[in-house]
C-alpha atoms as a PDB file:
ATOM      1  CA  UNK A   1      89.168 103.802  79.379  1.00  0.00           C
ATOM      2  CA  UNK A   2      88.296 105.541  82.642  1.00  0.00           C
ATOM      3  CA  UNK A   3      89.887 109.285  83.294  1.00  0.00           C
ATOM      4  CA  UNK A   4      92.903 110.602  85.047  1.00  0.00           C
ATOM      5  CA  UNK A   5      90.169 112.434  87.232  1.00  0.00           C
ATOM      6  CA  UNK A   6      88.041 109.465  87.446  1.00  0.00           C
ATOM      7  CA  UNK A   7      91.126 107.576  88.847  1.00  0.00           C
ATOM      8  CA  UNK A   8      92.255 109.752  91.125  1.00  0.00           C
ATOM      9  CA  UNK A   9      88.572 110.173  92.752  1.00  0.00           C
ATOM     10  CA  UNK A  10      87.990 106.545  92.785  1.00  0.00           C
ATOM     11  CA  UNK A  11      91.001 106.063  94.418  1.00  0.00           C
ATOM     12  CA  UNK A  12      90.242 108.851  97.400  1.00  0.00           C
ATOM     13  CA  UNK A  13      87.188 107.531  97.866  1.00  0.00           C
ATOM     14  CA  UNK A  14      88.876 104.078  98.527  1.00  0.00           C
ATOM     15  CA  UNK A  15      90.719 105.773 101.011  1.00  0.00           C
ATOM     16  CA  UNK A  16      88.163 107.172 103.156  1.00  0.00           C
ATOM     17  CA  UNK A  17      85.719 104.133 102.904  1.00  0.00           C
ATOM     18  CA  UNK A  18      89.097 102.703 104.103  1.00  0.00           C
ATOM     19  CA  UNK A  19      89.544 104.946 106.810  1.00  0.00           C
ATOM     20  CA  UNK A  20      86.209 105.162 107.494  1.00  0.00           C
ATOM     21  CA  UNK A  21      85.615 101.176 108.181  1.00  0.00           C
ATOM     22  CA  UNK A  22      88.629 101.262 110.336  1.00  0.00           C
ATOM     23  CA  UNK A  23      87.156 103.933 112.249  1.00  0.00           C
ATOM     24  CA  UNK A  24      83.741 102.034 112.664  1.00  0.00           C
ATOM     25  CA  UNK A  25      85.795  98.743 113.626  1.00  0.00           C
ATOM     26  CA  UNK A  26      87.187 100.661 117.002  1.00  0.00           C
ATOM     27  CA  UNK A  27      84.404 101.490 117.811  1.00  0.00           C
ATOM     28  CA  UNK A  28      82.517  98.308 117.410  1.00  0.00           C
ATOM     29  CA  UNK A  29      85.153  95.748 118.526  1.00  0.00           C
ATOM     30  CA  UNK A  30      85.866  95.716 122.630  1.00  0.00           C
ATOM     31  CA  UNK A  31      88.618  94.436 124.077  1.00  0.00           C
ATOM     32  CA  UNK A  32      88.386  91.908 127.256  1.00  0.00           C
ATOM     33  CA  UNK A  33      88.914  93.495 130.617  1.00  0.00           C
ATOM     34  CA  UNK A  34      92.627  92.954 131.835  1.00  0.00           C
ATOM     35  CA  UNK A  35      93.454  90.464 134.170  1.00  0.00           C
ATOM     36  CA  UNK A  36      90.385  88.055 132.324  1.00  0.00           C
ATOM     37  CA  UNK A  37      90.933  84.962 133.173  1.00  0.00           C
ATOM     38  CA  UNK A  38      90.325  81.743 130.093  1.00  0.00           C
ATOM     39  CA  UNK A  39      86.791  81.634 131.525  1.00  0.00           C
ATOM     40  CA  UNK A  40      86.429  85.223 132.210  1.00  0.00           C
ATOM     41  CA  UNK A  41      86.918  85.369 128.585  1.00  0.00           C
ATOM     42  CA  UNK A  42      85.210  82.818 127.125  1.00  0.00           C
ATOM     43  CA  UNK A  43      81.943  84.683 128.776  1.00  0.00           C
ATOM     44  CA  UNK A  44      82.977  87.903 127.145  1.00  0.00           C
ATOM     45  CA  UNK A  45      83.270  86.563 124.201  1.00  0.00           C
ATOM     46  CA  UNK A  46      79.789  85.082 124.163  1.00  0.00           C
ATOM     47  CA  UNK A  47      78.236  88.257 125.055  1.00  0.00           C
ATOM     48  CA  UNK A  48      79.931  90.315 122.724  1.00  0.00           C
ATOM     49  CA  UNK A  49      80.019  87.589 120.005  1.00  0.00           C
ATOM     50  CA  UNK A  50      78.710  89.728 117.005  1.00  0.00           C
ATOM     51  CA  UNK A  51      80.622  93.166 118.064  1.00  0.00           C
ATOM     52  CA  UNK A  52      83.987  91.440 117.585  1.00  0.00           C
ATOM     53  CA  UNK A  53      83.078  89.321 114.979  1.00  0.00           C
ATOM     54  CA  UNK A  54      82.324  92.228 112.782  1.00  0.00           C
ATOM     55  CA  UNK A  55      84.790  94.842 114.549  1.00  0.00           C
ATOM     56  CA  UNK A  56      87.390  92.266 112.830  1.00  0.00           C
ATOM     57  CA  UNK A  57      85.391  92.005 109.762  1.00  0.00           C
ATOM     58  CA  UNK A  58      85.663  95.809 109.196  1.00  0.00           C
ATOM     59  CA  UNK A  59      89.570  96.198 110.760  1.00  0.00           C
ATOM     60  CA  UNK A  60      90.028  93.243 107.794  1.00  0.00           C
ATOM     61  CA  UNK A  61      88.606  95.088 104.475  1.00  0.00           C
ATOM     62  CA  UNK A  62      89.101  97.898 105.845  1.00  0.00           C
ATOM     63  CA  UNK A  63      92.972  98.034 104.951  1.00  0.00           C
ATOM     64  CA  UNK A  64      92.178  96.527 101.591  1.00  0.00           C
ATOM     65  CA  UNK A  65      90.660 100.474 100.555  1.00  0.00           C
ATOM     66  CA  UNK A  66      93.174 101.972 102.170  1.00  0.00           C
ATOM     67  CA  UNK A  67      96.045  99.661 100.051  1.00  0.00           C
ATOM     68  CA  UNK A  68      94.468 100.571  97.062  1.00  0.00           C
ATOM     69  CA  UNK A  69      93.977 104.041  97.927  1.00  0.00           C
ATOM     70  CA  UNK A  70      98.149 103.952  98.665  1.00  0.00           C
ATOM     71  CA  UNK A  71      98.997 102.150  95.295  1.00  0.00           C
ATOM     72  CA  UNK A  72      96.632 104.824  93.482  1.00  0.00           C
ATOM     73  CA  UNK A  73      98.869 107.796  94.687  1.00  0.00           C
ATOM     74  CA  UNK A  74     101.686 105.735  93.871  1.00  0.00           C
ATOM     75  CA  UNK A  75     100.079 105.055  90.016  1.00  0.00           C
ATOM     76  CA  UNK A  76      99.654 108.706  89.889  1.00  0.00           C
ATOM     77  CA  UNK A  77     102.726 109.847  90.443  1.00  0.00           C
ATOM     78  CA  UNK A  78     104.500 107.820  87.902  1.00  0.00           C
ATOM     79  CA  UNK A  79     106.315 105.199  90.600  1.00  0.00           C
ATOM     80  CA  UNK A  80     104.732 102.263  90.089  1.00  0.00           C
ATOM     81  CA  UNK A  81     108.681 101.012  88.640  1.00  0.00           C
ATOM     82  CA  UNK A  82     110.773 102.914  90.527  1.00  0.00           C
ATOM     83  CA  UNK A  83     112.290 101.311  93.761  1.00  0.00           C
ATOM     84  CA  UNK A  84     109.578 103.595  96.051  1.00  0.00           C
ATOM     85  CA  UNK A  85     106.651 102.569  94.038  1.00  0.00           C
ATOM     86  CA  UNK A  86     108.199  98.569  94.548  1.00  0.00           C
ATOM     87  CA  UNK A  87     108.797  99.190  98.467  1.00  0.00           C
ATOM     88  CA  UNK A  88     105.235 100.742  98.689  1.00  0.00           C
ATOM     89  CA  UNK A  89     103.629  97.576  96.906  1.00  0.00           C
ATOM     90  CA  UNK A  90     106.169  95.522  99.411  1.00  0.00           C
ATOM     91  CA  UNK A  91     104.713  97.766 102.717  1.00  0.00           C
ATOM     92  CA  UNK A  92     101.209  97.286 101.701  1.00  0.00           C
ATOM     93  CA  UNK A  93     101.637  93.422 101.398  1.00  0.00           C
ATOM     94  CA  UNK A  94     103.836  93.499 105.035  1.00  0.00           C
ATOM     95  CA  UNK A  95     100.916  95.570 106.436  1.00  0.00           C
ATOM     96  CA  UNK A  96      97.642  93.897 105.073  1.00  0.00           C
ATOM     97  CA  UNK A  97      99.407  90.605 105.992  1.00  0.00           C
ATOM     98  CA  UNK A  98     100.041  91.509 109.938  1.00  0.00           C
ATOM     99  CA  UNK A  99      96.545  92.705 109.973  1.00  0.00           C
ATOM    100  CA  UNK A 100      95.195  89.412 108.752  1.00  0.00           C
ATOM    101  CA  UNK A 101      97.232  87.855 111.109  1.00  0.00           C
ATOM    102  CA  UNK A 102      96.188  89.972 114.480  1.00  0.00           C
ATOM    103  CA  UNK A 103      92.154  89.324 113.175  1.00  0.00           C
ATOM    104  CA  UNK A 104      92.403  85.571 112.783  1.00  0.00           C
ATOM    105  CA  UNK A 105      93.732  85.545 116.576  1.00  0.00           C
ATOM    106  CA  UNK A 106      90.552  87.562 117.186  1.00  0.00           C
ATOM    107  CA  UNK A 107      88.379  85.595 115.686  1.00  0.00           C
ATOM    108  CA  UNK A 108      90.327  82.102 116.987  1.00  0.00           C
ATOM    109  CA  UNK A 109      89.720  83.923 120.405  1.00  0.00           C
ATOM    110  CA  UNK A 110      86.176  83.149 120.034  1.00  0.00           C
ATOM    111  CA  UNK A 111      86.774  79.319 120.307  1.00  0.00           C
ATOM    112  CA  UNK A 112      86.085  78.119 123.875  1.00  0.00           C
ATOM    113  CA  UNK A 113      87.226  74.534 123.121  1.00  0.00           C
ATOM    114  CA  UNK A 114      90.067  74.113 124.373  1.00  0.00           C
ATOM    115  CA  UNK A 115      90.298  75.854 127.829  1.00  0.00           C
ATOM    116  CA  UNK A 116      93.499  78.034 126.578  1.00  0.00           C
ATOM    117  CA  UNK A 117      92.287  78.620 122.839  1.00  0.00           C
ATOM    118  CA  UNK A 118      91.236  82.814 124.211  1.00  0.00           C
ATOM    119  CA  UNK A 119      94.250  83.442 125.941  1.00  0.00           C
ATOM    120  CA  UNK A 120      96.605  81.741 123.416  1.00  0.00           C
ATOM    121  CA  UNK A 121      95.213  83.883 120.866  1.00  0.00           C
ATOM    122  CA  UNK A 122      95.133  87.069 122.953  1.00  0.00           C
ATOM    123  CA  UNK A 123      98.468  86.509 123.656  1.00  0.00           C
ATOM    124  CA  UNK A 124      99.439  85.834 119.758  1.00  0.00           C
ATOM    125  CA  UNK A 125      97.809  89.570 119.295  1.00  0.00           C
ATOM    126  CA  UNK A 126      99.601  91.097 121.728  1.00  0.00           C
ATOM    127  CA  UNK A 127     102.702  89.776 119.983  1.00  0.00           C
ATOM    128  CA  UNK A 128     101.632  90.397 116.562  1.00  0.00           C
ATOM    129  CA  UNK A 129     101.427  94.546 117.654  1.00  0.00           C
ATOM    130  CA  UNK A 130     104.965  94.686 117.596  1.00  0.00           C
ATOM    131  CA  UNK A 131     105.209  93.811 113.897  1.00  0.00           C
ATOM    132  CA  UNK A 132     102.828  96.531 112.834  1.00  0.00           C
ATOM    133  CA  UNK A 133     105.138  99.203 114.655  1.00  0.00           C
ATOM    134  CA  UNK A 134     108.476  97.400 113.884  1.00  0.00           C
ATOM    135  CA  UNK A 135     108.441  96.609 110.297  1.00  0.00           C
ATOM    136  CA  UNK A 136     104.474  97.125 109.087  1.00  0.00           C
ATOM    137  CA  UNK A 137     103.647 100.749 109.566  1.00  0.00           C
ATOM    138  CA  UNK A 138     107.030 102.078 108.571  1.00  0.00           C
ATOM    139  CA  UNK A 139     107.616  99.711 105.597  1.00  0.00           C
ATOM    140  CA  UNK A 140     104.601 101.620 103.952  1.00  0.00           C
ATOM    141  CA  UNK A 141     104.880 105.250 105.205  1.00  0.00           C
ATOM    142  CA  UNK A 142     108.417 105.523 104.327  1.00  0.00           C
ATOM    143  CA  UNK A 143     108.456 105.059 100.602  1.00  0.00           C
ATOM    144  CA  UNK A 144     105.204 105.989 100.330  1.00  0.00           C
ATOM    145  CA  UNK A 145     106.347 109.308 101.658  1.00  0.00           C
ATOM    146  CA  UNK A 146     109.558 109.442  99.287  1.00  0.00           C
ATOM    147  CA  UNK A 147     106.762 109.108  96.654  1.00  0.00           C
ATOM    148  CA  UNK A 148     105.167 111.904  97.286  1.00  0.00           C
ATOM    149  CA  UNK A 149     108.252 114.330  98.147  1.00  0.00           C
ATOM    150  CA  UNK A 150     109.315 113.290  94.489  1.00  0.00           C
ATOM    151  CA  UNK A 151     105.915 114.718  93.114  1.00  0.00           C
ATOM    152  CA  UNK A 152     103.435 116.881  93.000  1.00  0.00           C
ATOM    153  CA  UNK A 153     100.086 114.950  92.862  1.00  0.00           C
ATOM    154  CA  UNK A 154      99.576 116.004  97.172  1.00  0.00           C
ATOM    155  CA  UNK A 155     101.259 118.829  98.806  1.00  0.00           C
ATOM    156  CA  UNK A 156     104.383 117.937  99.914  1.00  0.00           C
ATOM    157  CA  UNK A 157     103.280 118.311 103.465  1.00  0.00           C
ATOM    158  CA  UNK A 158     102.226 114.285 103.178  1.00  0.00           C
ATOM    159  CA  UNK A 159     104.972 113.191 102.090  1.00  0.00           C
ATOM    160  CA  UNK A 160     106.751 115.080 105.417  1.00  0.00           C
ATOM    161  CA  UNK A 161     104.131 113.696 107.867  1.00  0.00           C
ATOM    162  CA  UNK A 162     104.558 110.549 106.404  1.00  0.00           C
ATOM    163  CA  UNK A 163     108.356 110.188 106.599  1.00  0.00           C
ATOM    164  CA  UNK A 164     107.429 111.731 110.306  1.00  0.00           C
ATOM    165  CA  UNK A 165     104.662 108.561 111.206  1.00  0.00           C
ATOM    166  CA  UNK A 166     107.503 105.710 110.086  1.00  0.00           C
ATOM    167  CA  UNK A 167     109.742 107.281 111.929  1.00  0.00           C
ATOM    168  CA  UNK A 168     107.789 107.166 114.721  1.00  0.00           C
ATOM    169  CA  UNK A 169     106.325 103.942 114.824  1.00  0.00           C
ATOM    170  CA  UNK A 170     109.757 102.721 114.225  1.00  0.00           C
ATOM    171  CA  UNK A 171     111.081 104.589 117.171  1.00  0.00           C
ATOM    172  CA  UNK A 172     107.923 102.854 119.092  1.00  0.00           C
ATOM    173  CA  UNK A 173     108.444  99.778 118.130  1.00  0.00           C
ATOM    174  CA  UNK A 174     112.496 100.027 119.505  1.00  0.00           C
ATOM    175  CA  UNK A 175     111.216 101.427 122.422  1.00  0.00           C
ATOM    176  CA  UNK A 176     109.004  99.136 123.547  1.00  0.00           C
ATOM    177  CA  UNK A 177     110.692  95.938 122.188  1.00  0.00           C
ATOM    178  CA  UNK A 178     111.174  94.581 125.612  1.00  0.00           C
ATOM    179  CA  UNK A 179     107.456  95.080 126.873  1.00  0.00           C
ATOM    180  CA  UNK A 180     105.327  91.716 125.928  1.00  0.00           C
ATOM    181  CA  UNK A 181     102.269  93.955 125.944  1.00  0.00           C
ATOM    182  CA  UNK A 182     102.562  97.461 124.516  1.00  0.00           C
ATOM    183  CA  UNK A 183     100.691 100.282 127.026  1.00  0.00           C
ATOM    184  CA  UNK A 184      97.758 100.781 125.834  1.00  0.00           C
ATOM    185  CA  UNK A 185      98.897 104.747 124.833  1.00  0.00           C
ATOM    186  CA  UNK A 186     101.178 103.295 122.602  1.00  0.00           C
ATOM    187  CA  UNK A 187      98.762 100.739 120.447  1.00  0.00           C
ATOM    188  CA  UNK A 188      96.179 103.793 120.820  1.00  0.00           C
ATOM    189  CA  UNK A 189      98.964 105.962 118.855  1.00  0.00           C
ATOM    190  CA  UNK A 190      97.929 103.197 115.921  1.00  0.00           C
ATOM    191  CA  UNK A 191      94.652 105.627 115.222  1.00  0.00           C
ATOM    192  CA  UNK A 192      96.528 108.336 113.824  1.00  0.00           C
ATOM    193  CA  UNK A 193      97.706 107.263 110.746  1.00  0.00           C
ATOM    194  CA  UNK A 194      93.997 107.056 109.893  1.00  0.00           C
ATOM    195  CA  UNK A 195      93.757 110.823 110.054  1.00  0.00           C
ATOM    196  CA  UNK A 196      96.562 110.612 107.917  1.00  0.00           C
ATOM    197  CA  UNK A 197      95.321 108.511 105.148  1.00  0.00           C
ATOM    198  CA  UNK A 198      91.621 110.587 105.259  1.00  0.00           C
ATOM    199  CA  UNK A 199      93.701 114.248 104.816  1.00  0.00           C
ATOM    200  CA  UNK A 200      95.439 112.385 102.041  1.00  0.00           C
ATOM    201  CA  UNK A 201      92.816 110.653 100.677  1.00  0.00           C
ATOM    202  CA  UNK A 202      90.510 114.500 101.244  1.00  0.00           C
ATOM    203  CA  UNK A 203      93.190 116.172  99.575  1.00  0.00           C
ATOM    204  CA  UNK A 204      93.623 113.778  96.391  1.00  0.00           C
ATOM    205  CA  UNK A 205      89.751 114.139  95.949  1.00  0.00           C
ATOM    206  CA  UNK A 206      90.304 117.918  95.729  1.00  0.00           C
ATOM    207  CA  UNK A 207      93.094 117.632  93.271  1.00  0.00           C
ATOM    208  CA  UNK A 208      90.571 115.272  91.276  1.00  0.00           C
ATOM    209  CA  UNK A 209      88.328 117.675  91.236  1.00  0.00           C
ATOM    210  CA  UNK A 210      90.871 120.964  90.337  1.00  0.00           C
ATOM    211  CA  UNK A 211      92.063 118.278  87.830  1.00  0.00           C
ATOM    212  CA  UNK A 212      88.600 117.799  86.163  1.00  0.00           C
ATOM    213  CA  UNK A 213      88.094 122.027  85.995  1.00  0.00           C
ATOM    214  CA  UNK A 214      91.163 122.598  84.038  1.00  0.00           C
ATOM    215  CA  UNK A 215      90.267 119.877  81.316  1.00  0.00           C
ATOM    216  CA  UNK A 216      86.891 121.763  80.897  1.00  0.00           C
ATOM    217  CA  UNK A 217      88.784 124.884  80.823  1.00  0.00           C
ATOM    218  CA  UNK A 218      91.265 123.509  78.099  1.00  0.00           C
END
């Protein structure tokens, strides 16, 4: 039966292969210049083909780590029955499913045939961003962050920051309800919960590892 350490580091080193695949997805994916027209598009697409293809592979399984990485703190501290631990498991699933939805739109973007098939599905993405600040982001950060605040497995800081980040992207989401396209300062905002889950996911593997010195010590 693997170890309470063993756990915990598996499941921080989730999290930053996670975070870390996320990371490499922005900068691999590249957005079409604004104003593209269908064939404007269609050309873009052909000559960035295998960028986007795998920028949406990696923004894909990349939230897959970072799930598991979430439902390993939540294992840890004991919630896995209580109604934060159930809302958690209920964020992850809202989250992981927007995010499948925004990458089949990229990858449907990709079809030149017909005519309208790229800026359909651009336009499907640019609705879909709503959801993640609206209901996706917040659904996970919120109980997640009750979670923590109720133990001790991460310095309570996290559990602060993350109550802070649903709150935010909740406040967002209000905000800019009425704009079809979110500003691009707003969808860039998205990044930071990344530095979020690699402190967390940093700071678990340091626990792990405190963890592992005081069972030798015993």
């Amino acid at each position: 039966m693997i170890s309470e350490r063993r756990f915990r580091l598996l499941g921080a080193l989730s999290g930053i292969a996670g975070v870390a695949m996320l990371m490499l997805s922005f900068a691999t994916a590249v957005g079409p210049p604004a104003g593209a027209t269908s064939a404007d598009m269609v050309k873009f697409g052909h000559q960035h083909f295998a960028a986007i293809l795998w920028g949406a592979w990696l923004q894909a399984v990349g939230p897959v780590f970072i799930i598991l990485f979430a439902l390993s703190l939540v294992h840890t501290a004991g919630a896995m029955h209580h109604l934060a631990g159930w809302m958690t498991l209920f964020g992850s699933t809202v989250l992981m499913t927007v995010s499948l939805i925004e990458i089949t739109f990229y990858m449907s973007a990709m079809f030149p045939d017909p005519p309208l098939m790229p800026v359909v599905s651009m336009r499907v993405i640019n609705a879909v961003q709503h959801l993640y600040f609206n209901v996706a982001a917040p659904s996970l950060f919120f109980p997640l962050g009750t979670v923590l605040l109720n133990s001790r497995i991460l310095p309570r800081l996290f559990g602060y920051t993350a109550l802070m980040l649903a709150g935010i992207f909740a406040t967002l989401g209000v905000i800019f309800l009425l704009s079809l396209t979110l500003p691009a300062a707003v969808t860039a905002f998205a990044a930071v919960q990344a530095i979020w889950w690699l402190a967390a996911a940093c700071a678990f593997a340091i626990g792990s590892k405190r963890l592992g010195q005081t069972q030798s010590d015993a």
